[in-house]
C-alpha atoms as a PDB file:
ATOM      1  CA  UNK A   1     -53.723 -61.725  18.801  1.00  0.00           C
ATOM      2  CA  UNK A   2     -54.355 -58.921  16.026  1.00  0.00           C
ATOM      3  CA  UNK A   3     -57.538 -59.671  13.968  1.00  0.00           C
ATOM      4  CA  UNK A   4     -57.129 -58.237  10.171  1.00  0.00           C
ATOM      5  CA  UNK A   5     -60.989 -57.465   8.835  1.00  0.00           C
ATOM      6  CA  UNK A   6     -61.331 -56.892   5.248  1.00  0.00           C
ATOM      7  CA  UNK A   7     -64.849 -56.074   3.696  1.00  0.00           C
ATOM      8  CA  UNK A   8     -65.503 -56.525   0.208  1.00  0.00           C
ATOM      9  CA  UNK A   9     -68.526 -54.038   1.116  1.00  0.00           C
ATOM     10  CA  UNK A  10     -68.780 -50.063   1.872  1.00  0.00           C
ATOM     11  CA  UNK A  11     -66.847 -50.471   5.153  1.00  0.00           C
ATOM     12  CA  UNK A  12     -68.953 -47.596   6.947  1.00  0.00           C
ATOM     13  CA  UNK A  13     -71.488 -50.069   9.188  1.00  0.00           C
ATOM     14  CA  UNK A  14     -67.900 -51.685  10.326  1.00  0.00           C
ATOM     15  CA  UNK A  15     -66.677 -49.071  11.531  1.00  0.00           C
ATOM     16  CA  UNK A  16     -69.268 -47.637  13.139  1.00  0.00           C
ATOM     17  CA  UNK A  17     -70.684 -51.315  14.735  1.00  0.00           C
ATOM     18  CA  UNK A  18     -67.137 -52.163  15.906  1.00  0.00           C
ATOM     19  CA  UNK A  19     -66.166 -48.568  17.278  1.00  0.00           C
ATOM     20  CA  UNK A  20     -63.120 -48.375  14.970  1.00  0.00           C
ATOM     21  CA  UNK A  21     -61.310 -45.188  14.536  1.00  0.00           C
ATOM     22  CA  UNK A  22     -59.202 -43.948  11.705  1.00  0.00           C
ATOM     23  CA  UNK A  23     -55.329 -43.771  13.038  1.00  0.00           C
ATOM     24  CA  UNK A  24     -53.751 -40.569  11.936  1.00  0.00           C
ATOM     25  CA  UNK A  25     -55.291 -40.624   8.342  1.00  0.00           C
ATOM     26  CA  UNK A  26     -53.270 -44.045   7.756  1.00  0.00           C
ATOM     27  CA  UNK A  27     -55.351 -47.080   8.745  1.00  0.00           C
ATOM     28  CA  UNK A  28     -58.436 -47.950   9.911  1.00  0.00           C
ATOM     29  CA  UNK A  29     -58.333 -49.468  13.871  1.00  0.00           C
ATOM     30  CA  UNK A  30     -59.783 -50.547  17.372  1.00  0.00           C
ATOM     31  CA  UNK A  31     -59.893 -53.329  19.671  1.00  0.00           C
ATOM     32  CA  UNK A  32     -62.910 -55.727  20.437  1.00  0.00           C
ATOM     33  CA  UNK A  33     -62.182 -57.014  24.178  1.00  0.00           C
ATOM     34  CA  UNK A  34     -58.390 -57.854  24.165  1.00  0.00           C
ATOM     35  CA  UNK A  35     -57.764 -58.174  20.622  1.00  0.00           C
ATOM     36  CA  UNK A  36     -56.844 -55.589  17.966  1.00  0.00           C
ATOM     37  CA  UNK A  37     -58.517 -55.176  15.151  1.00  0.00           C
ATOM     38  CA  UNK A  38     -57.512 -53.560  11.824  1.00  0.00           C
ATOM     39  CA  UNK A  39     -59.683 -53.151   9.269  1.00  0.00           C
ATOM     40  CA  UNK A  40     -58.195 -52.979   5.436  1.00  0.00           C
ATOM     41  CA  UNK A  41     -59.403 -52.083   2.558  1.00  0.00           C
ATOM     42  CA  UNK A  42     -57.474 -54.113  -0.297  1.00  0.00           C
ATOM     43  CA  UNK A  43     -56.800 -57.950  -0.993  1.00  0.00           C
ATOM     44  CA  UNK A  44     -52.791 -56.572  -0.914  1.00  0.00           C
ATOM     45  CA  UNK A  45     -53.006 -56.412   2.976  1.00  0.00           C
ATOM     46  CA  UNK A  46     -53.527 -59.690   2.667  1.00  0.00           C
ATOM     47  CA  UNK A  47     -51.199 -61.424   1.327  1.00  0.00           C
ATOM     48  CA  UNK A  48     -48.130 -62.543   3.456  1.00  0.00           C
ATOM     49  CA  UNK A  49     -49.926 -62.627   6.296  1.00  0.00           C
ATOM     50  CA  UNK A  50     -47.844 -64.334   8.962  1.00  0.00           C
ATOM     51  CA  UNK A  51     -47.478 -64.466  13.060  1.00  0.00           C
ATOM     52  CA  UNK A  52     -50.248 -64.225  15.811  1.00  0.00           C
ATOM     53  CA  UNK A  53     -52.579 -62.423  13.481  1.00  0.00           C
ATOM     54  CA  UNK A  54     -56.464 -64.224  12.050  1.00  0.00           C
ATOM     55  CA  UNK A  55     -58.131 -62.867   9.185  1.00  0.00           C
ATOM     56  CA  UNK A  56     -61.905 -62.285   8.884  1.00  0.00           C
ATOM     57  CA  UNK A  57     -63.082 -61.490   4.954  1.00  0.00           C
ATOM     58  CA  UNK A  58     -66.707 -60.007   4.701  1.00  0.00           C
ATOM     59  CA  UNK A  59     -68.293 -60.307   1.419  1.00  0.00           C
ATOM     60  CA  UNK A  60     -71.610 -60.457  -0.335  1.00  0.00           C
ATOM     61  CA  UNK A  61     -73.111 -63.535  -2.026  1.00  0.00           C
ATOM     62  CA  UNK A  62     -75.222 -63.874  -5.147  1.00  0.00           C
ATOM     63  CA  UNK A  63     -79.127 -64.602  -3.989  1.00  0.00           C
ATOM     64  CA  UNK A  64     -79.336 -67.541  -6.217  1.00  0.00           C
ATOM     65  CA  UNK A  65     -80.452 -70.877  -3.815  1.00  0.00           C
ATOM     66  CA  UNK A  66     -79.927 -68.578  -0.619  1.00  0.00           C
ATOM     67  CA  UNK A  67     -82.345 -66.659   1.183  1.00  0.00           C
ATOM     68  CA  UNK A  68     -81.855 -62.746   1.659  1.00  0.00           C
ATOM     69  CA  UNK A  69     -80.206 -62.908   5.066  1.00  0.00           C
ATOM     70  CA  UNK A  70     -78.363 -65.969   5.024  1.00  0.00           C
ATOM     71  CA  UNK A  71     -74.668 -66.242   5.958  1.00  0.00           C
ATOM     72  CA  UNK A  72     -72.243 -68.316   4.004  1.00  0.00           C
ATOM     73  CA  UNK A  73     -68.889 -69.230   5.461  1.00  0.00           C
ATOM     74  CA  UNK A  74     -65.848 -70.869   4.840  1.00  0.00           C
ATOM     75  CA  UNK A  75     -62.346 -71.051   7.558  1.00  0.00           C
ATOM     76  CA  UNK A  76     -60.837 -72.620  10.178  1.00  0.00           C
ATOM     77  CA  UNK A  77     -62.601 -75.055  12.140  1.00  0.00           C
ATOM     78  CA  UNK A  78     -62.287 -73.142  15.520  1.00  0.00           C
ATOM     79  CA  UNK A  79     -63.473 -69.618  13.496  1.00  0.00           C
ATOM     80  CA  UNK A  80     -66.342 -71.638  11.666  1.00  0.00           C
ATOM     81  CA  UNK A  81     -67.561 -73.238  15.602  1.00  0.00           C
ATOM     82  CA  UNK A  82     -67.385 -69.648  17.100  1.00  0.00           C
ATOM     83  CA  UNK A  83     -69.911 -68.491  13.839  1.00  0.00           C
ATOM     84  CA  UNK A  84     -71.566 -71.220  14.624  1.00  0.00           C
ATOM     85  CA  UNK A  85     -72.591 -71.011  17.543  1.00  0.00           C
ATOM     86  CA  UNK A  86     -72.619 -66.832  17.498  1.00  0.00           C
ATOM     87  CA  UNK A  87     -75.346 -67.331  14.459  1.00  0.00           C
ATOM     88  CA  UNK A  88     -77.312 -69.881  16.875  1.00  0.00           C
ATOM     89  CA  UNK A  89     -77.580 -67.033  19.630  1.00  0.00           C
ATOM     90  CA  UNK A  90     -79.033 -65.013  16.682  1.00  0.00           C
ATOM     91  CA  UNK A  91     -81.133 -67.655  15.407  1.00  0.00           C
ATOM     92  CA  UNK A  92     -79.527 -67.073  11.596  1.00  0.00           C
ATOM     93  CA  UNK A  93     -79.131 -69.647   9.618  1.00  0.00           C
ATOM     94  CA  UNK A  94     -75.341 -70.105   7.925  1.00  0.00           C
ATOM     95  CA  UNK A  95     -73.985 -72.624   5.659  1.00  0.00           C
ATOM     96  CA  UNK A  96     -70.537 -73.667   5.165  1.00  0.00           C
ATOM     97  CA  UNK A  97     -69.246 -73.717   1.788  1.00  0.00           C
ATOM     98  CA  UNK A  98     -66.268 -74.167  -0.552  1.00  0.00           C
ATOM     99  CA  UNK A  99     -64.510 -70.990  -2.595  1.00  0.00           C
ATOM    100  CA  UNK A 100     -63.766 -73.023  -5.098  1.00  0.00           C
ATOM    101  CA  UNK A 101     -65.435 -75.605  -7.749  1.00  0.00           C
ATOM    102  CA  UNK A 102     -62.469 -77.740  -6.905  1.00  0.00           C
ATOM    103  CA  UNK A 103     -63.435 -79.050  -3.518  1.00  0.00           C
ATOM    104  CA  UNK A 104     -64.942 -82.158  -3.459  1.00  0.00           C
ATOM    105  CA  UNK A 105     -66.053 -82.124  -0.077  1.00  0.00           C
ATOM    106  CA  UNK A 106     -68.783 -79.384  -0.275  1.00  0.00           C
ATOM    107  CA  UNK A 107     -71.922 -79.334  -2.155  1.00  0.00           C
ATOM    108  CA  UNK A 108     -72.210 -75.718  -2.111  1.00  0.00           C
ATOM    109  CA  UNK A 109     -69.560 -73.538  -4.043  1.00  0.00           C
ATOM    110  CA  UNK A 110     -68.906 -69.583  -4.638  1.00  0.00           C
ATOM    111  CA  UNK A 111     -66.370 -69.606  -7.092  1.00  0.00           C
ATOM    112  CA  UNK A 112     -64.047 -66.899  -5.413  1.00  0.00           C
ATOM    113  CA  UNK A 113     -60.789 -68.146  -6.906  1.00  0.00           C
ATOM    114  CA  UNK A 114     -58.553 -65.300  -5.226  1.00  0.00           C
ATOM    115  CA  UNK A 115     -60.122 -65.963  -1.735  1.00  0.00           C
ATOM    116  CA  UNK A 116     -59.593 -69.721  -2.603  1.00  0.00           C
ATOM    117  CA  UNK A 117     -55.646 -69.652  -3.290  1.00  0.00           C
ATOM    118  CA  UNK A 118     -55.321 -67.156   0.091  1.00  0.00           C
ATOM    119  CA  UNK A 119     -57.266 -69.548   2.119  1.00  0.00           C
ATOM    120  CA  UNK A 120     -55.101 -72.396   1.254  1.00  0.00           C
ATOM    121  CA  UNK A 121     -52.207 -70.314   2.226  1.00  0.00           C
ATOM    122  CA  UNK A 122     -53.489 -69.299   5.404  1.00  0.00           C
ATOM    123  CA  UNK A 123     -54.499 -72.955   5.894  1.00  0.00           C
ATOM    124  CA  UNK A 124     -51.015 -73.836   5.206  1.00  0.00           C
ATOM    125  CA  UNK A 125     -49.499 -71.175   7.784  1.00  0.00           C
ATOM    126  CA  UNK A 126     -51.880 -72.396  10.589  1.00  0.00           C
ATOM    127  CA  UNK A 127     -53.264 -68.814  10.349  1.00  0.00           C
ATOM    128  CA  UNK A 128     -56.896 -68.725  11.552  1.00  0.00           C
ATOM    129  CA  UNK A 129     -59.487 -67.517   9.144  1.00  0.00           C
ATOM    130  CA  UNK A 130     -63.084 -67.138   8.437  1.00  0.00           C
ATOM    131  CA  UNK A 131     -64.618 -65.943   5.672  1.00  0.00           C
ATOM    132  CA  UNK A 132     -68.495 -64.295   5.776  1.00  0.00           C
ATOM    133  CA  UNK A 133     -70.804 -63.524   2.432  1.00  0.00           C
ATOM    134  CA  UNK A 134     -74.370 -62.696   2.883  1.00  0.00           C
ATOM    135  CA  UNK A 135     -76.953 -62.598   0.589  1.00  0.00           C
ATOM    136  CA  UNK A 136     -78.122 -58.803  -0.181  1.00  0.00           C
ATOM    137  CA  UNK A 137     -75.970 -57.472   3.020  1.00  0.00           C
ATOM    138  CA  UNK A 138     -77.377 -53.685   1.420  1.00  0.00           C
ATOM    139  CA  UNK A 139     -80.049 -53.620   4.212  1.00  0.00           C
ATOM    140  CA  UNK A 140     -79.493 -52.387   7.747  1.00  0.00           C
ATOM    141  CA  UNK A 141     -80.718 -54.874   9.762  1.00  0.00           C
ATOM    142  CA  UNK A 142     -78.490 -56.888   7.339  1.00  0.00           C
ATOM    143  CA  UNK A 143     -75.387 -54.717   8.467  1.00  0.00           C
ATOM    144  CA  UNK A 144     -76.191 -55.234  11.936  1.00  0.00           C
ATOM    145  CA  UNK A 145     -76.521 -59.012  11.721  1.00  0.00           C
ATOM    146  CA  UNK A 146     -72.819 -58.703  10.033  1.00  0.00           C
ATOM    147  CA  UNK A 147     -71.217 -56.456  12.608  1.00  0.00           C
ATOM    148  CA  UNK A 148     -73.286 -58.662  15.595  1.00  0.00           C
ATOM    149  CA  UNK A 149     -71.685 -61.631  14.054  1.00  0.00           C
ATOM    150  CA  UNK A 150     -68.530 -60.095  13.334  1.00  0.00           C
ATOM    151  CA  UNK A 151     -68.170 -58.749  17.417  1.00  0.00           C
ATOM    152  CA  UNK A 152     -69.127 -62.415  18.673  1.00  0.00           C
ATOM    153  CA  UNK A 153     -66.337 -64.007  16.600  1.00  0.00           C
ATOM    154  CA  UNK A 154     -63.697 -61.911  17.690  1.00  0.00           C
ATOM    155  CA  UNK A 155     -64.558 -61.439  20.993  1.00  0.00           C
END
């Protein structure tokens, strides 16, 4: 299965954390155990996503209620369990949460009305997806608790 990462942040720590290499000037890739990974740089790659492919978005969230450090997520069930259970191992805290003020079902919201509409696509094509934000991601040991998480999700 081929794993598209996109990162809403400087994607530097990604590469370097996942051991991704830069194919012949023309996009950013590696592979984390038997999947391959592609990491792109604009919400255009991803839109029509289709086929054996998952989708992992990496953002950062406003401080507001959340503590610097905390991981906000939002996906497919069997993405959200693997986070889950990754961000036990690390003894993180994360917290699931709607995109958009729409959703009834979640008390926490990020308002993220682009992600929103491509989630529901992806929901719609059975495509698996998970969607990271932490709160002031800036720091290293911040960066290292994304690519950590990141690694344990795909792998």
């Amino acid at each position: 299965m081929k794993s598209i990462l996109f990162s809403e942040l400087a994607p530097e720590f990604l590469v370097q954390g996942l051991g991704l290499h830069n194919e012949e000037g023309l996009k950013i890739t590696g592979k984390l155990g038997l999947q391959d990974v592609e990491l792109v740089s604009s919400v255009s790659f991803l839109e029509n996503i289709g086929g054996e492919t998952q989708v992992l978005c990496i953002g950062k969230a406003e401080a507001g209620p959340y503590r610097p450090g905390d991981v906000l997520m939002a996906g497919s069930d069997d993405l959200l369990d693997r986070a889950f259970h990754a961000l036990d191992e690390m003894e993180q805290r994360g917290v699931v949460v709607a995109l958009s003020a729409n959703s009834e079902n979640h008390q926490v919201c990020l308002n993220i009305d682009w992600l929103d509409e491509l989630t529901h696509e992806w929901k719609g094509k059975k495509i698996p997806h998970l969607c990271l934000f932490m709160v002031d991601p800036d720091e290293s040991e911040a960066q290292a608790k994304l690519v950590t998480l990141t690694r344990k999700v795909l792998s």
